[in-house]
Each structure stands twice: as structure tokens, then as C-alpha cells.
Protein backbone atom coordinates (compact mmCIF):
# COMPACT_ATOMS: atom_id res chain seq x y z
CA UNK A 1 108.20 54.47 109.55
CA UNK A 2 108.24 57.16 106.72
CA UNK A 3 109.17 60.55 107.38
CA UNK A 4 105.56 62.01 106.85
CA UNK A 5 103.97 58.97 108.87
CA UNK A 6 106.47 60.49 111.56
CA UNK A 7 105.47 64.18 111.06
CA UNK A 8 101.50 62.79 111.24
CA UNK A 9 102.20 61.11 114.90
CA UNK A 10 103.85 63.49 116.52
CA UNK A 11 102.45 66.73 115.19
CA UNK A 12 101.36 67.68 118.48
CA UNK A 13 105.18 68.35 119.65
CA UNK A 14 105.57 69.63 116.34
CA UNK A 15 102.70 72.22 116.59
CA UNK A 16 104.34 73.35 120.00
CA UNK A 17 107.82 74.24 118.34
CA UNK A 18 105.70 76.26 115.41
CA UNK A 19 103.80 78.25 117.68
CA UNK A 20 106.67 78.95 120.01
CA UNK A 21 108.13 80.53 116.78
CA UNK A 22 105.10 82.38 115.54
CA UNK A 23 105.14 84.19 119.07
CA UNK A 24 108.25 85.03 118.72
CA UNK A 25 107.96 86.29 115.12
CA UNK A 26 104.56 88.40 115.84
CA UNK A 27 104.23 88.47 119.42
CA UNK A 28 101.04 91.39 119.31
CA UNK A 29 98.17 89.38 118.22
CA UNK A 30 98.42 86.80 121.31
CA UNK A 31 99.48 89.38 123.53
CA UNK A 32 97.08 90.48 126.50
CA UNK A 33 95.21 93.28 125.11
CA UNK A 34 96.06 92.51 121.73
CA UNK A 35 93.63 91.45 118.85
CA UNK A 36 92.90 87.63 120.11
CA UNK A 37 92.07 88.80 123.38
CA UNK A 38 93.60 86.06 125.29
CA UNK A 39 92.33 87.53 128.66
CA UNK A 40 88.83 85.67 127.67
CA UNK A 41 89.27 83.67 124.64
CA UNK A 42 91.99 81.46 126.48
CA UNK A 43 91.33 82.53 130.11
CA UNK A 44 87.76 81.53 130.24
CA UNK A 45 86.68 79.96 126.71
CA UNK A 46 90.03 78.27 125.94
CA UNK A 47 90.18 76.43 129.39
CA UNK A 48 86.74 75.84 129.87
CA UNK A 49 86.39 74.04 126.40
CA UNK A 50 89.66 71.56 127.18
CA UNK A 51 88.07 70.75 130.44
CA UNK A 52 84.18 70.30 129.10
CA UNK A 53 86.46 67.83 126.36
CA UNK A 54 87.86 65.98 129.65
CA UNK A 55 84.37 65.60 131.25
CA UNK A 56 82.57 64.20 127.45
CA UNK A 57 85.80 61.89 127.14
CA UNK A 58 86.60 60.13 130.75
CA UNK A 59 84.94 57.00 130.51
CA UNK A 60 84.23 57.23 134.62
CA UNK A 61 81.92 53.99 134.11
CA UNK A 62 85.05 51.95 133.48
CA UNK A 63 86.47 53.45 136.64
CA UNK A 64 84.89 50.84 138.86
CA UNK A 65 86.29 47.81 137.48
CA UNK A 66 89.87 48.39 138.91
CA UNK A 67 87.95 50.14 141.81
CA UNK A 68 89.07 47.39 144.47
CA UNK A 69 93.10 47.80 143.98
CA UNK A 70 93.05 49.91 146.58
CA UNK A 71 96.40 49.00 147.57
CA UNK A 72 97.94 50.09 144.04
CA UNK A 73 96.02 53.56 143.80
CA UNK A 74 97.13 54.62 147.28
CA UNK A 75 100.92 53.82 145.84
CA UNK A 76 100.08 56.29 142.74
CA UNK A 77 98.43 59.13 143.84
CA UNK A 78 100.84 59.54 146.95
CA UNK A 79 104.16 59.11 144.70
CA UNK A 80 102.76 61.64 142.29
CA UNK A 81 100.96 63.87 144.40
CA UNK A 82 103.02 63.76 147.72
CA UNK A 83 106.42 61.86 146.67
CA UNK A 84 107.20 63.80 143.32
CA UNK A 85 106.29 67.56 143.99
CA UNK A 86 108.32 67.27 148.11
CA UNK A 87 111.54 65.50 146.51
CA UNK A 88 111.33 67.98 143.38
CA UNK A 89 111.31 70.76 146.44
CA UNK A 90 114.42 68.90 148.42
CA UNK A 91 116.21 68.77 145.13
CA UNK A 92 115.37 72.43 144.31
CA UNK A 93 116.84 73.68 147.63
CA UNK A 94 120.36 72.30 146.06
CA UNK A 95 120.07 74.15 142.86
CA UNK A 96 119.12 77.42 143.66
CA UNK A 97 123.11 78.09 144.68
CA UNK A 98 123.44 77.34 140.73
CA UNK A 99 123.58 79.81 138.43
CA UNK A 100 120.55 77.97 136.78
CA UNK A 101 117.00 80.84 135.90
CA UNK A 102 115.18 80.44 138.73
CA UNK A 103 111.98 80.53 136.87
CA UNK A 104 112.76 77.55 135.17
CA UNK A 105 113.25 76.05 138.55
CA UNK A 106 110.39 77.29 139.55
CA UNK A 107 108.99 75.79 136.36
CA UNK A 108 110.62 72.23 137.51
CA UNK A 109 108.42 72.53 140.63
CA UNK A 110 105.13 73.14 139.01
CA UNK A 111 105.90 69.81 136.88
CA UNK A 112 105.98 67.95 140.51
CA UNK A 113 102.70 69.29 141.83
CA UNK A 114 100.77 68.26 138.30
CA UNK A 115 98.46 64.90 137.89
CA UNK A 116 99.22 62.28 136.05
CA UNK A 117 98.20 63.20 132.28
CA UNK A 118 94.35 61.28 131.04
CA UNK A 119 95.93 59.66 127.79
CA UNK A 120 100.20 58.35 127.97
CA UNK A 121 100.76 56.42 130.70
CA UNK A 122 97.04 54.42 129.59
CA UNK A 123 98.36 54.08 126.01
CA UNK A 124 102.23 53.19 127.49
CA UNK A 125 100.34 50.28 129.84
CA UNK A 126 97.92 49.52 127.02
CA UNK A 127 101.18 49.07 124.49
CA UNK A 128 103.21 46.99 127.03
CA UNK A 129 100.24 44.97 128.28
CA UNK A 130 100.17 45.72 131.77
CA UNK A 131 96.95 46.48 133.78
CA UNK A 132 94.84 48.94 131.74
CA UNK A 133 92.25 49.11 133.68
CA UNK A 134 94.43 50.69 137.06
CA UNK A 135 96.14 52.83 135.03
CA UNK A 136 92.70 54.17 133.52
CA UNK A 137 91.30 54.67 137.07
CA UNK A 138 94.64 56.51 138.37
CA UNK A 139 94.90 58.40 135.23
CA UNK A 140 91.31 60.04 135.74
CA UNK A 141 91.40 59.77 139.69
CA UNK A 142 94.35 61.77 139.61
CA UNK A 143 93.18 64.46 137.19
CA UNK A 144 89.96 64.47 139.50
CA UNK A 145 91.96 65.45 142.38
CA UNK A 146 94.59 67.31 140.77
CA UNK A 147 91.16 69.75 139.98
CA UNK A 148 91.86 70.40 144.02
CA UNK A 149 95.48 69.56 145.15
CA UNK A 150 97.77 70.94 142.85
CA UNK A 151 96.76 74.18 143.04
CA UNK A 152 96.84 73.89 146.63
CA UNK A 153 100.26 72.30 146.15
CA UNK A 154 101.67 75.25 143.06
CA UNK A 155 100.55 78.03 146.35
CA UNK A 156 102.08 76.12 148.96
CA UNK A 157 105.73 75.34 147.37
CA UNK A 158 105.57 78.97 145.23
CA UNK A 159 102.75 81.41 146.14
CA UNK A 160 100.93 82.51 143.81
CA UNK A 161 100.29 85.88 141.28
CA UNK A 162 100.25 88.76 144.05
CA UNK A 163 97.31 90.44 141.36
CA UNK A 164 95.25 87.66 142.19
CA UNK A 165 93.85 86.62 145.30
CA UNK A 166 93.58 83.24 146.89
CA UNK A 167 89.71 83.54 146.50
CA UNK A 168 89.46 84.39 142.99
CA UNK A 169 91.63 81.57 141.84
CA UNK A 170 89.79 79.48 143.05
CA UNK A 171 86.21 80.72 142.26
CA UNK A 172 88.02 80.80 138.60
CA UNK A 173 89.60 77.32 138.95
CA UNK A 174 85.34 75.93 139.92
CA UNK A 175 84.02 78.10 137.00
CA UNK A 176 86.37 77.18 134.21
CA UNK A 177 87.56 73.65 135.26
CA UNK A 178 84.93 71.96 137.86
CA UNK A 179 81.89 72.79 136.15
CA UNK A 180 82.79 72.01 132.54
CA UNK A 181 84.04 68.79 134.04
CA UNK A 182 80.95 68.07 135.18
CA UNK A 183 78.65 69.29 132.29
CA UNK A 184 80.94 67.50 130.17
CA UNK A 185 80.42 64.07 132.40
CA UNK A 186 76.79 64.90 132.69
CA UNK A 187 76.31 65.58 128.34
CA UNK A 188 77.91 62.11 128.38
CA UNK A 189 75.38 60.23 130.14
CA UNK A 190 72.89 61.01 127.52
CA UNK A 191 74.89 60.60 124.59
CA UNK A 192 76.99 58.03 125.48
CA UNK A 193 76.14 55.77 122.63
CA UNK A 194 77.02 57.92 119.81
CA UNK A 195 80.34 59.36 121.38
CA UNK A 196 81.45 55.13 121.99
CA UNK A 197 79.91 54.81 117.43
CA UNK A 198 81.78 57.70 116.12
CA UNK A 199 84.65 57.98 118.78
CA UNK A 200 85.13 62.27 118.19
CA UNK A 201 88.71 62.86 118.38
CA UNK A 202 88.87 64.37 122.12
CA UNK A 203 93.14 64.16 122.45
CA UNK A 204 93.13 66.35 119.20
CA UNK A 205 90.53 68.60 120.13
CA UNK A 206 92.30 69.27 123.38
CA UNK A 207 95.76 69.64 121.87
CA UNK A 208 94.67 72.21 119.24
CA UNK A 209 93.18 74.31 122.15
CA UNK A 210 96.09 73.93 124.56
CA UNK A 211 98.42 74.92 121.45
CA UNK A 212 96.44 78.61 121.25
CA UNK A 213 96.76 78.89 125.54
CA UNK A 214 100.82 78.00 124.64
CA UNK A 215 100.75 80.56 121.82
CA UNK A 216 99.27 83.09 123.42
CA UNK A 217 101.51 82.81 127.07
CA UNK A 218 104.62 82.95 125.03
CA UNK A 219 103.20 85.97 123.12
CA UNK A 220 103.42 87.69 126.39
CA UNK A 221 106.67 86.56 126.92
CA UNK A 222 108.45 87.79 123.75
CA UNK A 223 106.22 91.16 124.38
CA UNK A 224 108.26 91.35 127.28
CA UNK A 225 111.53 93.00 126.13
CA UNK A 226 112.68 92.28 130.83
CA UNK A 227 112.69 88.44 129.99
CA UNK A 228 115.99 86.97 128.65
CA UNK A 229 116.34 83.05 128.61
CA UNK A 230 119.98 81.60 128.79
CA UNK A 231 120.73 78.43 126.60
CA UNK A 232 122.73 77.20 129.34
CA UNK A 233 119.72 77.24 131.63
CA UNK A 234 117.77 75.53 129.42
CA UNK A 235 120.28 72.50 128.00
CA UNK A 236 120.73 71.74 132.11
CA UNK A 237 116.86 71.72 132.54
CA UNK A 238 116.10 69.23 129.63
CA UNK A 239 119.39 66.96 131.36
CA UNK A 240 117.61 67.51 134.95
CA UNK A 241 113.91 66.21 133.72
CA UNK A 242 115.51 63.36 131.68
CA UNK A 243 117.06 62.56 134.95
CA UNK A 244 114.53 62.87 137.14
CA UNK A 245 112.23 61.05 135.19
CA UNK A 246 114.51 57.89 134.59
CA UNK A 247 115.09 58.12 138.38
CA UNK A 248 111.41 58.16 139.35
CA UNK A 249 110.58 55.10 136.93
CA UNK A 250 113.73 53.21 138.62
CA UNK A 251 112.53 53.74 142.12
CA UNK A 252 108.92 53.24 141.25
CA UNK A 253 109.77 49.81 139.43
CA UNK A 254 112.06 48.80 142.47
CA UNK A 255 109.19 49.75 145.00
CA UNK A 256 106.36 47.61 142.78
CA UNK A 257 108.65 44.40 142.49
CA UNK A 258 109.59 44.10 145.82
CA UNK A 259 108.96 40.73 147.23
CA UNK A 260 105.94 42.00 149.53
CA UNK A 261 104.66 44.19 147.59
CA UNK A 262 102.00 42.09 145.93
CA UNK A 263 101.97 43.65 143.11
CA UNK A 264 101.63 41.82 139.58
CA UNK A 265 104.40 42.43 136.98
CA UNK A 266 101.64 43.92 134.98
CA UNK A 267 100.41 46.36 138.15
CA UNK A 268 104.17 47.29 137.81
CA UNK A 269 104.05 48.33 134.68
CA UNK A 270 100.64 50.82 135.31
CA UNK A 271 102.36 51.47 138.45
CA UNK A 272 106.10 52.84 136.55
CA UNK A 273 104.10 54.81 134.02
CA UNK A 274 101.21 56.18 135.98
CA UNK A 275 103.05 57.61 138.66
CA UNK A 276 106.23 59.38 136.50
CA UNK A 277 103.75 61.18 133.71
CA UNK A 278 102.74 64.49 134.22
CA UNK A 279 99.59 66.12 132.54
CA UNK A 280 100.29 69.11 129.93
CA UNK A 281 96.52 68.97 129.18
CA UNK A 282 95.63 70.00 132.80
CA UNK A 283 98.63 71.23 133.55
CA UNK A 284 99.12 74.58 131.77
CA UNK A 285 95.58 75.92 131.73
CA UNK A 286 95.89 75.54 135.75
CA UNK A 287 99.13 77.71 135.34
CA UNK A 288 97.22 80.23 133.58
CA UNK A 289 95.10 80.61 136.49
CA UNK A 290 96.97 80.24 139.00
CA UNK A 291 99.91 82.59 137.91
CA UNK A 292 97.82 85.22 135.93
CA UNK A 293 99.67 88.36 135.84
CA UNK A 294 103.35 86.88 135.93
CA UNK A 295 105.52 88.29 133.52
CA UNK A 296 107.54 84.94 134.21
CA UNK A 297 104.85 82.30 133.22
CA UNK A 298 105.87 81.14 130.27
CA UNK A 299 109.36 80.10 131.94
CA UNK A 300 107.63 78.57 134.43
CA UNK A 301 106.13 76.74 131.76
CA UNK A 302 108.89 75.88 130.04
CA UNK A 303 110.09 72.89 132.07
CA UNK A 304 106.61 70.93 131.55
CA UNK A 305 106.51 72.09 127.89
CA UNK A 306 109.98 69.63 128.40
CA UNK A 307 108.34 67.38 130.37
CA UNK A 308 105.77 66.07 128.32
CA UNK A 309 107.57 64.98 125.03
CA UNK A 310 110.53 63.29 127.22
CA UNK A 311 107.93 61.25 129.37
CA UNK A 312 106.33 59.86 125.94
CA UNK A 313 109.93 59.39 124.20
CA UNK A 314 111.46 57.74 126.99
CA UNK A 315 108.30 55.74 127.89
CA UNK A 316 108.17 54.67 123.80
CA UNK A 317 111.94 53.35 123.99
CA UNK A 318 111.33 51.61 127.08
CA UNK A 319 108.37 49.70 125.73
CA UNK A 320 109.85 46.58 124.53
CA UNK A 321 112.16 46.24 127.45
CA UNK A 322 109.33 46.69 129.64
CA UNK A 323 107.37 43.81 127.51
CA UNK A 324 110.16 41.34 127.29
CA UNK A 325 110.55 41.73 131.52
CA UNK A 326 106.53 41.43 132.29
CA UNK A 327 106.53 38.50 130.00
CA UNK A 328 109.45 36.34 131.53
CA UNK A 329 108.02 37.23 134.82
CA UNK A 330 104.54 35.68 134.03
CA UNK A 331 105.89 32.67 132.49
């Protein structure tokens, strides 16, 4: 693959790094107050717009082909919405005698209480050849109840922004996440058709938004002459969620291939990917709401900003190894 092919395919993680460093070079036009006026054009339009793009892309009339499996969506959605975010806690209670930030700690448990993301762990099933239509469902189950639990689950394992009140987040959470949803499902019914003809790109459109909501929280941060972030911190963090997510795939692919589990080597594999990946794309604009007014939240981002480049690397890599073991098991 040549360099600029590269570049092309992962320009997403690229575009992350680049505004990271244009925040830091001119951190007054994202900041709050400042000329982009992040308090509406990311707080309301920003977040609103990814989750209208969520609604006009989940293809919920695929949903009920893998609706019967009940056995293997019960396994996801409790492993990544009950499993992940309570051992993340346990494991958190050990490191907070390190000398380790404790926002990015904090950050680590915010990654546990997030769904599983609408588009990786399809295209990592898809690309191995396991059972696309499970991890489909579990992917868009579980960012259709992520819409409820983990923000129930971010203010009952860390509280939330003493500036706003339980109420108000979520009267903000319905008006900028469950009712674009749901326009955006509802525009799809009638124009179904043309969206399946010209296939608009939603991922990209979504990216490029969530790109201006990471701009503009790290604006605040560098803004913020209280905030210091150690390198030391940070190299142990990136070790930790390489860890944790290697461990989670091992125990989820022991769990799945037990002998009476009766799982298929290729539920497995939508099994291993479905219940490890975390979603960015839901994941940060809920942040924003949720922990409006922190002077911290961009550390507490930090760890899924991690997160979500080291679940598609490591998920890439493993790929063929994945392959060769569902196909010797189905011989």
C-alpha cells in the first residue's frame, strides 16, 4: 500500500492529530466564548447533526434478520454495557494509589460505560467473515441503548458537571441525540431508495463533525493555562488500553468457544469484536453533555481519543489470524 493510499484511509486519525495541534497553536477561536461559538455550533448543531447522520444511516430494517439470536445479543450488550464499564471500575480502584492523572483515569472509565461504535466491529466481522448480520444488530442495538445507559452509567461511576443538573442533561441528551435519531430514521423511510442508489458518505460526514466537537474541547483545554498533562501519564494510558483491550478480546473469544456455548465460530468472531469496540462517534458528543463546564474534559477524553485507533489497529492485525481459525473450525 503506497504512502498516500495510507494517508487517504486513515485520514480520520490523521485529522485528529492536526486539530489537536491547531488547538494548541490558536486555542481562541474554538474556545467557549470565542469566535466559533462552540457553546451552540457544537453543543446543539454539531451533536444534533452527527446524530440526525446516525438516524438517515442505521439500516434498522436489516435489524430483524439476526433478531432471533437472542442468546448472542444478551452476551454483547451485558459484556459491554455491564462487564466492561464494572471491571474498568475494579481495575481503577488499583490505580488511583499510582501516580497516574486522575482525569485520564477518569477518562479510562468513560471508555467502559460507551456502546459499541455503528461502523468497526461490522466492517472487522464483515472482513473476517463472521456473522454480519449480529454484529449489525448489536452494533445499532447498543448505540440505541447507549442513547439511555451510559449516561446513566458516566453519573453513576463519576457524577457529573456540578453546573449542570441531572434534569437538564438529560432534557439536552432527548433534544440533541433522541430526536435527531428519530427524524433521521423517520427522513429515511421516505427516501430510502435514493440513500441505498447514491450511498452519501455518512462515516465521513460524521467524522468531519466530530473532528470540530474534538477541536473545539481541546481549545478549551490549551485556554486553560491550570491543566498540565504528564507524558508519563499518558505513555502508561496508551499501555493500559492496549492491554485491556487484548484482554477483553481473549476472555470474550474464550467465553464464545466454550463447548456449551453454542455459539458458531463465526458468532465468535461478531461476538470478540462487537463487545471490545467502543464508539468515538457517540461517545464524545455524550461527554460534551454530560461534563459541560469541566475544565478537565478534554483529559477525560483523552483515553477514548486512544481508544478508538488501537481497537481498529489491533482488530486490522488480528484479521487474518482470526480468518485462518474460523475457517479450520468450519471445515
Amino acid at each position: 500500500m503506497g504512502l498516500l493510499e495510507r494517508l487517504r484511509k486513515e485520514w480520520f486519525i490523521l485529522g485528529i492529530v492536526l486539530v489537536i495541534a491547531v488547538a494548541r497553536l490558536e486555542p481562541g477561536i474554538g474556545v467557549k466564548g470565542g469566535p466559533l461559538k462552540p457553546e451552540i455550533t457544537i453543543t446543539y448543531i454539531a451533536v444534533s447533526a452527527i446524530f440526525f447522520n446516525s438516524g438517515l444511516s442505521l439500516k434498522t430494517e436489516e435489524l430483524t434478520n439476526a433478531l432471533m439470536h437472542v442468546k448472542l445479543h444478551l452476551f454483547v450488550q451485558i459484556f459491554t454495557l455491564v462487564f466492561f464499564p464494572t471491571a474498568i471500575w475494579v481495575f481503577l480502584q488499583l490505580l488511583s494509589i499510582t501516580p497516574i492523572n486522575e482525569w485520564l483515569l477518569k477518562g479510562l472509565q468513560t471508555v467502559g460505560c460507551m456502546p459499541p461504535p455503528v461502523s468497526s466491529a461490522v466492517i472487522l466481522t464483515k472482513a473476517v467473515g463472521g456473522n454480519e448480520a449480529a454484529a449489525i444488530f448489536n452494533s445499532a442495538f447498543g448505540s440505541f441503548l447507549g442513547i439511555v445507559i451510559t449516561p446513566l452509567l458516566l453519573l453513576l461511576f463519576l457524577g457529573s458537571s456540578s453546573s449542570v443538573p441531572f434534569t437538564s442533561i438529560f432534557s439536552q441528551l432527548f433534544m440533541t441525540v433522541v430526536v435527531p435519531l428519530i427524524i433521521g430514521q423517520i427522513v429515511r423511510r421516505y427516501i430510502k431508495d435514493w440513500l441505498e442508489r447514491k450511498k452519501p458518505p455518512f462515516g465521513a460526514i460524521s467524522s468531519c463533525v466530530l473532528l470540530m466537537i474534538i477541536y473545539t474541547t481541546f481549545c478549551d483545554t490549551f485556554a486553560n493555562p491550570n491543566i498540565d498533562l504528564d507524558k508519563f501519564s499518558l505513555i502508561i494510558i496508551v499501555f493500559i488500553i492496549f492491554s485491556v483491550q487484548m484482554s477483553f478480546m481473549f476472555l470474550t473469544f474464550l467465553f464464545s468457544t466454550r463447548n456449551n456455548s453454542a455459539f458458531t465460530p463465526a458468532d465468535t468472531v461478531a461476538i470478540v469484536f462487537c463487545s471490545t469496540h467502543k464508539s468515538l462517534t457517540l461517545g464524545i458528543p455524550m461527554l460534551k453533555i454530560v461534563f459541560a463546564g469541566y475544565e478537565h474534559l478534554s483529559l477525560i477524553s483523552v483515553p477514548l481519543l486512544i481508544y478508538h485507533p488501537a481497537q481498529i489497529l489491533l482488530g486490522s492485525l488480528l484479521v487474518p489470524t482470526i480468518k485462518s481459525w474460523m475457517v479450520s473450525r468450519q471445515k
